[in-house]
PDB file of N, CA and C in Angstrom:
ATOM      1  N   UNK A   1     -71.659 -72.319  89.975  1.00  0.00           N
ATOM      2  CA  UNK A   1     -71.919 -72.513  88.572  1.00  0.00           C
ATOM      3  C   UNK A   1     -70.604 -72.560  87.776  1.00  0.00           C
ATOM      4  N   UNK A   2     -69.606 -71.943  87.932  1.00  0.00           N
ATOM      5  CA  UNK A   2     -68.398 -71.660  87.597  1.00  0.00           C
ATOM      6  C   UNK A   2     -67.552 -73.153  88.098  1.00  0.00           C
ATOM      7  N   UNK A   3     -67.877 -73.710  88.721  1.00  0.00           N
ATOM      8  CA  UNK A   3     -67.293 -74.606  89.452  1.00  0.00           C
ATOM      9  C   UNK A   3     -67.418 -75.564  88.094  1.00  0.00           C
ATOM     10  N   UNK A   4     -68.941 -76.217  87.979  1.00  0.00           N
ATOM     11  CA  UNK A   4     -69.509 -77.070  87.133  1.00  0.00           C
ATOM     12  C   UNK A   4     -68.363 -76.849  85.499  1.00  0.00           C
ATOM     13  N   UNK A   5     -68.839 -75.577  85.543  1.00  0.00           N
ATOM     14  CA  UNK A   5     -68.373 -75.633  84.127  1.00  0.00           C
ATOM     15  C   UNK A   5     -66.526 -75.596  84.046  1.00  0.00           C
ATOM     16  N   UNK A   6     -66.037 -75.591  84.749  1.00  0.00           N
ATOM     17  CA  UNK A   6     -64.500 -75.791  84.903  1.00  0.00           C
ATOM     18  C   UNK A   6     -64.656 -76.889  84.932  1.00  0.00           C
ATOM     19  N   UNK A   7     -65.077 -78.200  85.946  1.00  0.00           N
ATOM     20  CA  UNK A   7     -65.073 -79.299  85.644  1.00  0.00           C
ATOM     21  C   UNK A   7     -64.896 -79.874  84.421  1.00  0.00           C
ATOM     22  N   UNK A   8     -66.116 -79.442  83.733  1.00  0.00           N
ATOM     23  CA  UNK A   8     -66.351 -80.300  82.081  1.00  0.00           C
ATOM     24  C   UNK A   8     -64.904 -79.941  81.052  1.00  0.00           C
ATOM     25  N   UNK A   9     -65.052 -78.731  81.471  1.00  0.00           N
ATOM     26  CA  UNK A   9     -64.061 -78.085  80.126  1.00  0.00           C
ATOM     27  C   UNK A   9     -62.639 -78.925  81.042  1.00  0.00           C
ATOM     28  N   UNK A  10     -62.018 -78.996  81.838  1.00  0.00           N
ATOM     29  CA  UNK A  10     -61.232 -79.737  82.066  1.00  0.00           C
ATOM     30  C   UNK A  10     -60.791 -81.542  81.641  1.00  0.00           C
ATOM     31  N   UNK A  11     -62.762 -82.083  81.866  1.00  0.00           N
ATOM     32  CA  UNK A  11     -62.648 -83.131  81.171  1.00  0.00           C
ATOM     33  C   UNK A  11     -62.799 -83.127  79.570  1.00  0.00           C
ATOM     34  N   UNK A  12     -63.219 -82.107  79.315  1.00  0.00           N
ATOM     35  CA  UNK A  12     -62.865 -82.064  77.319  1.00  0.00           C
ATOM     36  C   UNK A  12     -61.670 -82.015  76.923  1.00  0.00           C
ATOM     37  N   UNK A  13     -60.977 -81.127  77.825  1.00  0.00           N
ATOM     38  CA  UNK A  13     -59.570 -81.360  77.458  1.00  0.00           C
ATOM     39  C   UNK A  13     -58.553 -82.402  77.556  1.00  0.00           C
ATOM     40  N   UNK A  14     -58.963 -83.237  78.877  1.00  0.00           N
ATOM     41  CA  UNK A  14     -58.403 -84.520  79.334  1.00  0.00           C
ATOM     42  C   UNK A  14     -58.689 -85.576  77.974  1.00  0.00           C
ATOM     43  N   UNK A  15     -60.242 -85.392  77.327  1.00  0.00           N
ATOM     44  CA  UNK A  15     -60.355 -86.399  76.424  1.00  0.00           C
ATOM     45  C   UNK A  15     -59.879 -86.213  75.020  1.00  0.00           C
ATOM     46  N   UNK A  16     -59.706 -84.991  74.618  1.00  0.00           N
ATOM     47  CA  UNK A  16     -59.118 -84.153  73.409  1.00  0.00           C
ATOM     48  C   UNK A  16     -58.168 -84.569  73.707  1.00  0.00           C
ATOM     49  N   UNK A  17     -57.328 -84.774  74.670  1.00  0.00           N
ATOM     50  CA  UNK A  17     -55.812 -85.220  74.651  1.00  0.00           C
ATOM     51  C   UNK A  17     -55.414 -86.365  74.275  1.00  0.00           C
ATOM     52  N   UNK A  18     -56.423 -87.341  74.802  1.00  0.00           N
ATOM     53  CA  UNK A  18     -56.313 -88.605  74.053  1.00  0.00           C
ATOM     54  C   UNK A  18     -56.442 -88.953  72.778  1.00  0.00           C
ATOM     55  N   UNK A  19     -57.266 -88.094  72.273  1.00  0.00           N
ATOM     56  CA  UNK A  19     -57.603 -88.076  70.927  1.00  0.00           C
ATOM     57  C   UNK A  19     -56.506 -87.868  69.930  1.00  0.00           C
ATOM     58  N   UNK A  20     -55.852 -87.390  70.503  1.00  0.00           N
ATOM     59  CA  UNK A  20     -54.627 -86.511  69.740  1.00  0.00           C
ATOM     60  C   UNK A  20     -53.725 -88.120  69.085  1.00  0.00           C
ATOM     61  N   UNK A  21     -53.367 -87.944  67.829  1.00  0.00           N
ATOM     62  CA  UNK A  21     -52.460 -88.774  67.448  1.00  0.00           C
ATOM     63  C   UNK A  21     -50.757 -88.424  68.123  1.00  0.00           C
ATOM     64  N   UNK A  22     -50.286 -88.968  68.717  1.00  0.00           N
ATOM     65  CA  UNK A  22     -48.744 -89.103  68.717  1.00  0.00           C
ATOM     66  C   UNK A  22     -47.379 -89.989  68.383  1.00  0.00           C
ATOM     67  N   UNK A  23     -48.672 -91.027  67.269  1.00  0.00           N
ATOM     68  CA  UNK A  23     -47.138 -92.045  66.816  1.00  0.00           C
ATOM     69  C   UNK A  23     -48.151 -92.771  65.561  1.00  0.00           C
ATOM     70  N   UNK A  24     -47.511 -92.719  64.249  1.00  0.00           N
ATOM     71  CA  UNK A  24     -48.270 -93.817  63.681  1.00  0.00           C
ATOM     72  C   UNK A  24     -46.556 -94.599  62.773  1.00  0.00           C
ATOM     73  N   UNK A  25     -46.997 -95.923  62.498  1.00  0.00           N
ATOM     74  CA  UNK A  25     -45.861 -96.875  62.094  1.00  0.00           C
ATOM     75  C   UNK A  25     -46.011 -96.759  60.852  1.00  0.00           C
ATOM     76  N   UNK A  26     -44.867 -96.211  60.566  1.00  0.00           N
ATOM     77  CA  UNK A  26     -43.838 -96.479  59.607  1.00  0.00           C
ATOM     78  C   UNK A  26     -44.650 -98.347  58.579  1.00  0.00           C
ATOM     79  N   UNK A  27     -44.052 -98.249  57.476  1.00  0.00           N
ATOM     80  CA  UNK A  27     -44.291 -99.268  56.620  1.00  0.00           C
ATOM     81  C   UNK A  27     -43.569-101.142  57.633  1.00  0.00           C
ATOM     82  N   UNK A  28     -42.470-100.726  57.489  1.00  0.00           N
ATOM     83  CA  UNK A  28     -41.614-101.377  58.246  1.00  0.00           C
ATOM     84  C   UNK A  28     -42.313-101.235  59.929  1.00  0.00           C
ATOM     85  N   UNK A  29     -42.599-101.244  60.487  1.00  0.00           N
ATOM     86  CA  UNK A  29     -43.102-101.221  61.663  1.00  0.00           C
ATOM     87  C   UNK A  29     -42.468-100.024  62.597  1.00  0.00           C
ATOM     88  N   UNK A  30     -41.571 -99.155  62.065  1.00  0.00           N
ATOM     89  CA  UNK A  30     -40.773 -98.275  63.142  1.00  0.00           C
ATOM     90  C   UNK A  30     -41.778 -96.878  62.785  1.00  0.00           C
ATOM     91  N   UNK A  31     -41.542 -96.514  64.491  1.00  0.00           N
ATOM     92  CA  UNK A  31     -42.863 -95.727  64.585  1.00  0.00           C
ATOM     93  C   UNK A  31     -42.499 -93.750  64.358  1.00  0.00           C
ATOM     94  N   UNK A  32     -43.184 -93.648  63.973  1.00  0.00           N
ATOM     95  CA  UNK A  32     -43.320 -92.238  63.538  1.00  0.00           C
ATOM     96  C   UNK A  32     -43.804 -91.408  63.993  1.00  0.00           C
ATOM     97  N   UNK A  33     -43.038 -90.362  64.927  1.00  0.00           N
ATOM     98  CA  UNK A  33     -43.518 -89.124  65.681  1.00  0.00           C
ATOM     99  C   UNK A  33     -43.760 -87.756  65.424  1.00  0.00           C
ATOM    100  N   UNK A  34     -42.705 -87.322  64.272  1.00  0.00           N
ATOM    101  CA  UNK A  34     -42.591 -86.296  63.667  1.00  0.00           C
ATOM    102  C   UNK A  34     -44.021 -86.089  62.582  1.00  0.00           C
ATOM    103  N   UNK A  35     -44.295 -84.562  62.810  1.00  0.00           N
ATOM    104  CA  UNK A  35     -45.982 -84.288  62.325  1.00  0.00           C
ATOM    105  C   UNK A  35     -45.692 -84.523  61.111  1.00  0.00           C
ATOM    106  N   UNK A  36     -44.736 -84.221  60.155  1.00  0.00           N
ATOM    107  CA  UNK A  36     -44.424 -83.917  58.895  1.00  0.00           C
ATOM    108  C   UNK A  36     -44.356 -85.897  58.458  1.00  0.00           C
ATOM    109  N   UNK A  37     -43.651 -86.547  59.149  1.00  0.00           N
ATOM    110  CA  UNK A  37     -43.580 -87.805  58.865  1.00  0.00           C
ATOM    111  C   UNK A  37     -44.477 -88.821  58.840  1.00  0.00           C
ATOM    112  N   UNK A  38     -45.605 -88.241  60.142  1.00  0.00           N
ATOM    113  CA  UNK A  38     -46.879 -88.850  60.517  1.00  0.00           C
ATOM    114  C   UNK A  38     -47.911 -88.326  59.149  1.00  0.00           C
ATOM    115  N   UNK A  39     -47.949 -86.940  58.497  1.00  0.00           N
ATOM    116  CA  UNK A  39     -48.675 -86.740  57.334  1.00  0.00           C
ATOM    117  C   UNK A  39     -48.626 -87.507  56.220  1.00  0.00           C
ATOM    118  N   UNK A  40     -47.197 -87.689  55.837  1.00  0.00           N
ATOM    119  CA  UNK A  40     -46.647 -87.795  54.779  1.00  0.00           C
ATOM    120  C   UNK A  40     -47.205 -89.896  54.543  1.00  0.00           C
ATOM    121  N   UNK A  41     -46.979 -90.380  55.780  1.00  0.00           N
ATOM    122  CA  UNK A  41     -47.472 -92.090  55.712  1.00  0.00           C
ATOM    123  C   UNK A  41     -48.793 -91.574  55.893  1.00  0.00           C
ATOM    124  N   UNK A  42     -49.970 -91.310  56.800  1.00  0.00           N
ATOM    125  CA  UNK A  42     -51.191 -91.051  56.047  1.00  0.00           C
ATOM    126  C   UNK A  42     -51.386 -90.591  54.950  1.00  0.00           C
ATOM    127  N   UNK A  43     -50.633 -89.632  54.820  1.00  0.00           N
ATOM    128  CA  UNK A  43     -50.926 -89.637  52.801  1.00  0.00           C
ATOM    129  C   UNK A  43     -50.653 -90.907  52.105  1.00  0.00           C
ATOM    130  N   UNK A  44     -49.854 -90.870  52.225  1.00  0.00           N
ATOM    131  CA  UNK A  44     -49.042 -92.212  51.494  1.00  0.00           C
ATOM    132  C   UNK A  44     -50.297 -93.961  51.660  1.00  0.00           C
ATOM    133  N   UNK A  45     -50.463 -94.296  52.830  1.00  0.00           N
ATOM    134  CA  UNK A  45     -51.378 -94.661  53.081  1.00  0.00           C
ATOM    135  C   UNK A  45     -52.747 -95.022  51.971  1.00  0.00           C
ATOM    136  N   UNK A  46     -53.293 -93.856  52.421  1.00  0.00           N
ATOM    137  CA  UNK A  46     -54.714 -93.509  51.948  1.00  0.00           C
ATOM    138  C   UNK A  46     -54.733 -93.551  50.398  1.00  0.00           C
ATOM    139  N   UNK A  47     -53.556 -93.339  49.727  1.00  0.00           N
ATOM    140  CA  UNK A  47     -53.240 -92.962  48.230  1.00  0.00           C
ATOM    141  C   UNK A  47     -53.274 -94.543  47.937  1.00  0.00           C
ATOM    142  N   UNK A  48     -52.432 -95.604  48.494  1.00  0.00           N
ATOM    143  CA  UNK A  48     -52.518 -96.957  48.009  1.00  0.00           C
ATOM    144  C   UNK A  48     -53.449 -96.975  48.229  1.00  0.00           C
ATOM    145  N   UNK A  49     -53.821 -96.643  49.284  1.00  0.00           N
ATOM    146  CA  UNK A  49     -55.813 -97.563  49.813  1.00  0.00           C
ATOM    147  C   UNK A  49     -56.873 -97.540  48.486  1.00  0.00           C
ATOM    148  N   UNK A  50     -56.678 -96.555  48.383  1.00  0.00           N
ATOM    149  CA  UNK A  50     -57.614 -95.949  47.368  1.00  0.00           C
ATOM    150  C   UNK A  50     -57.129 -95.789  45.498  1.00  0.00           C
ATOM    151  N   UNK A  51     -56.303 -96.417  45.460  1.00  0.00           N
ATOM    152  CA  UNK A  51     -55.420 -96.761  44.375  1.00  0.00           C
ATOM    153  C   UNK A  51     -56.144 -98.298  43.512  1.00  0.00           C
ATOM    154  N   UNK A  52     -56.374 -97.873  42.232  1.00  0.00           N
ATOM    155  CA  UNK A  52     -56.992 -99.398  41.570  1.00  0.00           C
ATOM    156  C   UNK A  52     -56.277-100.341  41.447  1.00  0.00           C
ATOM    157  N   UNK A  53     -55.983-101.474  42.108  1.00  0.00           N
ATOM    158  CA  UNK A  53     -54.828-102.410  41.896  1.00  0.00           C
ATOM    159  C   UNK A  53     -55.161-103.055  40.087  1.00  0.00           C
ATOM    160  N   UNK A  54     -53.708-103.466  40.253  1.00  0.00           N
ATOM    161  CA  UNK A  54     -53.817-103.439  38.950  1.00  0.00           C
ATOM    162  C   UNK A  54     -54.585-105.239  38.466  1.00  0.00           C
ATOM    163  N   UNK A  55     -55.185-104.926  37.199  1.00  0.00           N
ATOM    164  CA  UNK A  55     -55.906-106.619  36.977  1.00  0.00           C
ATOM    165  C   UNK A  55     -55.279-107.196  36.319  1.00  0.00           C
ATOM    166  N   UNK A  56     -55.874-108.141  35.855  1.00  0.00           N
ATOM    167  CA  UNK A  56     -54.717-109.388  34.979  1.00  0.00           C
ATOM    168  C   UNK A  56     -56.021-109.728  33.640  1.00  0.00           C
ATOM    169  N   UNK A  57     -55.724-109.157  32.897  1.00  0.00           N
ATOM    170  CA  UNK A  57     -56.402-109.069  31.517  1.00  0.00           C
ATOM    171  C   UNK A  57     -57.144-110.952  31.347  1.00  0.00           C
ATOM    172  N   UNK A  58     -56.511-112.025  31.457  1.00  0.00           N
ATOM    173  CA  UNK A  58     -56.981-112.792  31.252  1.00  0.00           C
ATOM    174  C   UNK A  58     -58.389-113.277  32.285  1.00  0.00           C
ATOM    175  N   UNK A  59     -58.117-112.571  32.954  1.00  0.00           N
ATOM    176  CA  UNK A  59     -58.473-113.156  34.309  1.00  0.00           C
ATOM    177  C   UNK A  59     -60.317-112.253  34.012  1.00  0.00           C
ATOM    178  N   UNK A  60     -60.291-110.937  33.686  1.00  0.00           N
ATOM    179  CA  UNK A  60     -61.077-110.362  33.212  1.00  0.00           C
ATOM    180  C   UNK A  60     -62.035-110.896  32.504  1.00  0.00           C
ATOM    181  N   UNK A  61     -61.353-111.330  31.245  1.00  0.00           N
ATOM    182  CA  UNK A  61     -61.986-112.529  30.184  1.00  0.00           C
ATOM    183  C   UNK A  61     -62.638-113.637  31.076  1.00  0.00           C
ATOM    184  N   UNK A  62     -62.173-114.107  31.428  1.00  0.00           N
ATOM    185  CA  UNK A  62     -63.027-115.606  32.484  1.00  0.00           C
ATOM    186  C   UNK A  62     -63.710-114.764  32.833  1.00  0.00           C
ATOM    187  N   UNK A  63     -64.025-113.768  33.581  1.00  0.00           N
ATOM    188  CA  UNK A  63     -65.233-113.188  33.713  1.00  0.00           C
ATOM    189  C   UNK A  63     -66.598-112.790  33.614  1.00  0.00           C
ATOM    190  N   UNK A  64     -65.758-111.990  32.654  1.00  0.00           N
ATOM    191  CA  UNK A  64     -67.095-111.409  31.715  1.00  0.00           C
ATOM    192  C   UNK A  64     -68.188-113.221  30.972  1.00  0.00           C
ATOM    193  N   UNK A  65     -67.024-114.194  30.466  1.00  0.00           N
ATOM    194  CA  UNK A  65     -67.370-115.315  29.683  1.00  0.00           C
ATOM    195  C   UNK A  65     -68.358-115.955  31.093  1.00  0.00           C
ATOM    196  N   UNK A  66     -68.055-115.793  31.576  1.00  0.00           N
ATOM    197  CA  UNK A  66     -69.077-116.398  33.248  1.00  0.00           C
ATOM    198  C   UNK A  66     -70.470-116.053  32.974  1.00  0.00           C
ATOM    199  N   UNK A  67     -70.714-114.629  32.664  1.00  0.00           N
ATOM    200  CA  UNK A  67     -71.465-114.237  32.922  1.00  0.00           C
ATOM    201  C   UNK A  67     -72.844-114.170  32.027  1.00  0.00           C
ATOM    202  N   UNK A  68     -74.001-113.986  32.649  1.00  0.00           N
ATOM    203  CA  UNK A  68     -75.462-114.884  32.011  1.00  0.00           C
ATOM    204  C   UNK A  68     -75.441-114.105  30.905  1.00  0.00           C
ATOM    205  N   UNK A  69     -76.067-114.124  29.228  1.00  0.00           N
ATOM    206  CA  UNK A  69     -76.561-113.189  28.460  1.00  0.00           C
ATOM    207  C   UNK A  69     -78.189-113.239  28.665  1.00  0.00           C
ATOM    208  N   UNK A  70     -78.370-112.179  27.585  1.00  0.00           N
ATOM    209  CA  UNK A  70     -80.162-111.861  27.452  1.00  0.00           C
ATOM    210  C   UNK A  70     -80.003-112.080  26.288  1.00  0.00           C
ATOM    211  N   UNK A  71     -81.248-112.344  25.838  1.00  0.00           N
ATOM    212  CA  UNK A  71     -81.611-112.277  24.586  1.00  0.00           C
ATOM    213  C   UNK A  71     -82.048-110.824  23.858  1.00  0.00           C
ATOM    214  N   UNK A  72     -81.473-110.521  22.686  1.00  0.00           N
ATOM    215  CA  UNK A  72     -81.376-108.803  21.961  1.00  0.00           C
ATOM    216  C   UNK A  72     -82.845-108.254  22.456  1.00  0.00           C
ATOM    217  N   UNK A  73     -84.152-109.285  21.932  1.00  0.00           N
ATOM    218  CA  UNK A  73     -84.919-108.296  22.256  1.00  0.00           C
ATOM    219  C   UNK A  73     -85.158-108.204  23.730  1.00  0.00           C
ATOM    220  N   UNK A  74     -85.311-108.928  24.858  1.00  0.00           N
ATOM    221  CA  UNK A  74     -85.002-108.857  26.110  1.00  0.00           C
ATOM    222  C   UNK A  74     -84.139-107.287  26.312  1.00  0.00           C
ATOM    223  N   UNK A  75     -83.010-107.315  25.457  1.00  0.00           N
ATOM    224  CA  UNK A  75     -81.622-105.921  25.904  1.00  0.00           C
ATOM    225  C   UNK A  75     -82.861-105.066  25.406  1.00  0.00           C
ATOM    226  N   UNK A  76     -83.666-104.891  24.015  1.00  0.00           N
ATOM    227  CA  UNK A  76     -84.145-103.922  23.277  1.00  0.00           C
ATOM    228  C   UNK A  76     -85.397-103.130  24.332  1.00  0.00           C
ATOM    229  N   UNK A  77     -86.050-104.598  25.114  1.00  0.00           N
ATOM    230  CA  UNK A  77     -87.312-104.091  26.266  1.00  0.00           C
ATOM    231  C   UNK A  77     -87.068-103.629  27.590  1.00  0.00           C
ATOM    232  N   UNK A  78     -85.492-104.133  27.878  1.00  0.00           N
ATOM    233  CA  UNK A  78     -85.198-103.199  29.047  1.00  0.00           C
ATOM    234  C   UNK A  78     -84.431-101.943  28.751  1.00  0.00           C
ATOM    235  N   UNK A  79     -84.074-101.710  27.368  1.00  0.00           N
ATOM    236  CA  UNK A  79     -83.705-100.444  27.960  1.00  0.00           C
ATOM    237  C   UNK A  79     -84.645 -98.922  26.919  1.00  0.00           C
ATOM    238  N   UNK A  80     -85.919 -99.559  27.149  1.00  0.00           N
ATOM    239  CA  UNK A  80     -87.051 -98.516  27.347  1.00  0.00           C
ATOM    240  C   UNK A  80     -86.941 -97.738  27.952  1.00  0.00           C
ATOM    241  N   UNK A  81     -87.293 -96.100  27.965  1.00  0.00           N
ATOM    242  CA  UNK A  81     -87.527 -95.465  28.920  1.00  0.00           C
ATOM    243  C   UNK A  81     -88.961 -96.064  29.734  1.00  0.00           C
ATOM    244  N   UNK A  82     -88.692 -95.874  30.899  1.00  0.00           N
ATOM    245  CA  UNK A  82     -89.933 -96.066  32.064  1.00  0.00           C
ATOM    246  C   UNK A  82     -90.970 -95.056  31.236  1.00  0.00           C
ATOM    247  N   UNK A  83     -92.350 -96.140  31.629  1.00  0.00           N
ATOM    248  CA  UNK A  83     -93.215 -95.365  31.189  1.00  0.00           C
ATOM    249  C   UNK A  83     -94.188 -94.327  32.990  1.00  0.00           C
ATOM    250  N   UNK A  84     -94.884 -93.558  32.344  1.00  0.00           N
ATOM    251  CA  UNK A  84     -95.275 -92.761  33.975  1.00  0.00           C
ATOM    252  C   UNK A  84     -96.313 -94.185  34.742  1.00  0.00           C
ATOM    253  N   UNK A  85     -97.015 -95.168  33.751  1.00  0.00           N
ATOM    254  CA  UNK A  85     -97.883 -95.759  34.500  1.00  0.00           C
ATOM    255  C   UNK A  85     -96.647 -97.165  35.333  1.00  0.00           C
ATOM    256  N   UNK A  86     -95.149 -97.219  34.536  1.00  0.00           N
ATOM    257  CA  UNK A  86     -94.041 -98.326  35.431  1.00  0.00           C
ATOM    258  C   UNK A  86     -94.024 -97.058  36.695  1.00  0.00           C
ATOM    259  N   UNK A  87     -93.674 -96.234  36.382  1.00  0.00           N
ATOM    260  CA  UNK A  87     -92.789 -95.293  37.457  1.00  0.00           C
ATOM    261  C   UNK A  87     -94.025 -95.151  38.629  1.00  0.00           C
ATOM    262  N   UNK A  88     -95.254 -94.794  38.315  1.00  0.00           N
ATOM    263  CA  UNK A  88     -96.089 -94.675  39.629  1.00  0.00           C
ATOM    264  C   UNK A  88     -96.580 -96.060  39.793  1.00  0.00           C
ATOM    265  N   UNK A  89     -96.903 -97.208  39.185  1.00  0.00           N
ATOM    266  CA  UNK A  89     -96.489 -98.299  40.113  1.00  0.00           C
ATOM    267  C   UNK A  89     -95.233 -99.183  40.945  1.00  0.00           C
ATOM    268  N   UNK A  90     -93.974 -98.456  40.705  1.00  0.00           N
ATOM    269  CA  UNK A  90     -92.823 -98.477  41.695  1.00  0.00           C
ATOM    270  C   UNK A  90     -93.482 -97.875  42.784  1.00  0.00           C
ATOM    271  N   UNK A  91     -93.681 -96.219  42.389  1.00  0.00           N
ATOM    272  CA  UNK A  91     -93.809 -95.749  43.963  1.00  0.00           C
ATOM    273  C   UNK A  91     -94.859 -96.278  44.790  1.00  0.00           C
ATOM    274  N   UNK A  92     -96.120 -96.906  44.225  1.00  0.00           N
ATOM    275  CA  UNK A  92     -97.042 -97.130  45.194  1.00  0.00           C
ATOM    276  C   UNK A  92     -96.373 -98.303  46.013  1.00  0.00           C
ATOM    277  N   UNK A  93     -95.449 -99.314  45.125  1.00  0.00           N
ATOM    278  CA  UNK A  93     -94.729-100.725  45.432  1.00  0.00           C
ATOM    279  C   UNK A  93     -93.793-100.081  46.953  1.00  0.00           C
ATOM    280  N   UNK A  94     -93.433 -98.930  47.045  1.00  0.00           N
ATOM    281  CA  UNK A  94     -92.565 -98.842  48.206  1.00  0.00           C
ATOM    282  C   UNK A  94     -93.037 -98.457  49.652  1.00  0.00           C
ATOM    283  N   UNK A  95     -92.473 -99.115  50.949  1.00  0.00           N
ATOM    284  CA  UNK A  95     -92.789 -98.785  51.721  1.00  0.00           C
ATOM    285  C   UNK A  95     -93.698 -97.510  52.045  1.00  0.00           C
ATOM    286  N   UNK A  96     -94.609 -97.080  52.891  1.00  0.00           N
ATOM    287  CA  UNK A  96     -94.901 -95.977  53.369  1.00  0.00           C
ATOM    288  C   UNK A  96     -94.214 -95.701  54.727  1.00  0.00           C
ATOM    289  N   UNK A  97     -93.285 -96.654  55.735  1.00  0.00           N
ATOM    290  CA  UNK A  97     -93.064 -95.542  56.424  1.00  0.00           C
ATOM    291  C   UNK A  97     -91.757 -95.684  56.063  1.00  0.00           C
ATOM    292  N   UNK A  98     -91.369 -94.820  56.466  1.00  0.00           N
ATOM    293  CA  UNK A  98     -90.097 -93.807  56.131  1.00  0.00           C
ATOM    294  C   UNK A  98     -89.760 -93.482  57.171  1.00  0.00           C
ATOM    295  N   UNK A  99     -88.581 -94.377  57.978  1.00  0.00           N
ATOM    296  CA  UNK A  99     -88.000 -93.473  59.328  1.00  0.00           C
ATOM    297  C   UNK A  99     -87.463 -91.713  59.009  1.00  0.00           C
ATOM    298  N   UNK A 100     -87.220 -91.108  60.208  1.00  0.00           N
ATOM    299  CA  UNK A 100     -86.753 -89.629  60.361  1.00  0.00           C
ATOM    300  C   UNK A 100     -85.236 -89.922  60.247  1.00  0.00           C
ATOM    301  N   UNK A 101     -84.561 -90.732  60.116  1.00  0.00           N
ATOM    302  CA  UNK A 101     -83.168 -90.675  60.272  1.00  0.00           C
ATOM    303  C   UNK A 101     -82.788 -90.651  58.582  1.00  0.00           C
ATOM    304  N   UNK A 102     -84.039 -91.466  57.560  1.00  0.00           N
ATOM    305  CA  UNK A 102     -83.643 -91.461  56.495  1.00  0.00           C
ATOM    306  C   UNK A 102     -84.442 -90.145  55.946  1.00  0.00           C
ATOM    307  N   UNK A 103     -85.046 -89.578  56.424  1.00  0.00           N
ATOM    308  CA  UNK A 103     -85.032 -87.690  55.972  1.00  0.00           C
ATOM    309  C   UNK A 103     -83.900 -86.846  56.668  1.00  0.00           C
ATOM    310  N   UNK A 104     -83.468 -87.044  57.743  1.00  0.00           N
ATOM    311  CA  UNK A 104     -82.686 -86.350  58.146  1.00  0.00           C
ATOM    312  C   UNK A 104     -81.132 -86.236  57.496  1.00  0.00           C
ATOM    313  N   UNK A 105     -80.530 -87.715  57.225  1.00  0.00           N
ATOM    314  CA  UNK A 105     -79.091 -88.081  56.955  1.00  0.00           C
ATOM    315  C   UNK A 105     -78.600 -89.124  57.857  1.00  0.00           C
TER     316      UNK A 105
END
């Protein structure tokens, strides 16, 4: 029994090892080993990633001008509160089954 379980835990560790980061590149392509250096470009990284590039104001304008209008009272009837007899004919409108993966997560 002891046997078995040395096995596995040997291969968890074999695959944890792989897992392990040991080089990520630099901007410039030169590669980065040091933990402190490897943090610092994932930070760095993730901060542009997730950074709003910046827009071009005109460009905005063509935009918005693209886009369809409503008519006021049209704006005035949608933004009613739902009444209970809209809201319980949504829910009857939706599926009944419901996979377990979308109760679970």
């Amino acid at each position: 029994m002891d046997h078995g379980s040395h096995f596995f835990y040997a291969l968890e560790k074999t695959r944890g090892a792989k897992k392990h980061v040991t080089c990520l590149l630099a901007e410039d392509g030169t590669p980065l080993t040091e933990l402190a250096e490897m943090c610092g470009r994932a930070r760095a990284f993730y901060a542009s990633l997730f950074s709003p590039d910046p827009t071009d104001p005109s460009a905005c304008r063509v935009l918005w001008e693209e886009l369809p209008t409503i008519s006021v009272s049209d704006q005035d009837w949608l933004e009613l509160p739902l009444t209970l007899a809209e809201f319980s004919e949504a829910l009857h409108r939706m599926p009944t089954v419901i996979s377990l993966q979308a109760w679970t997560g």
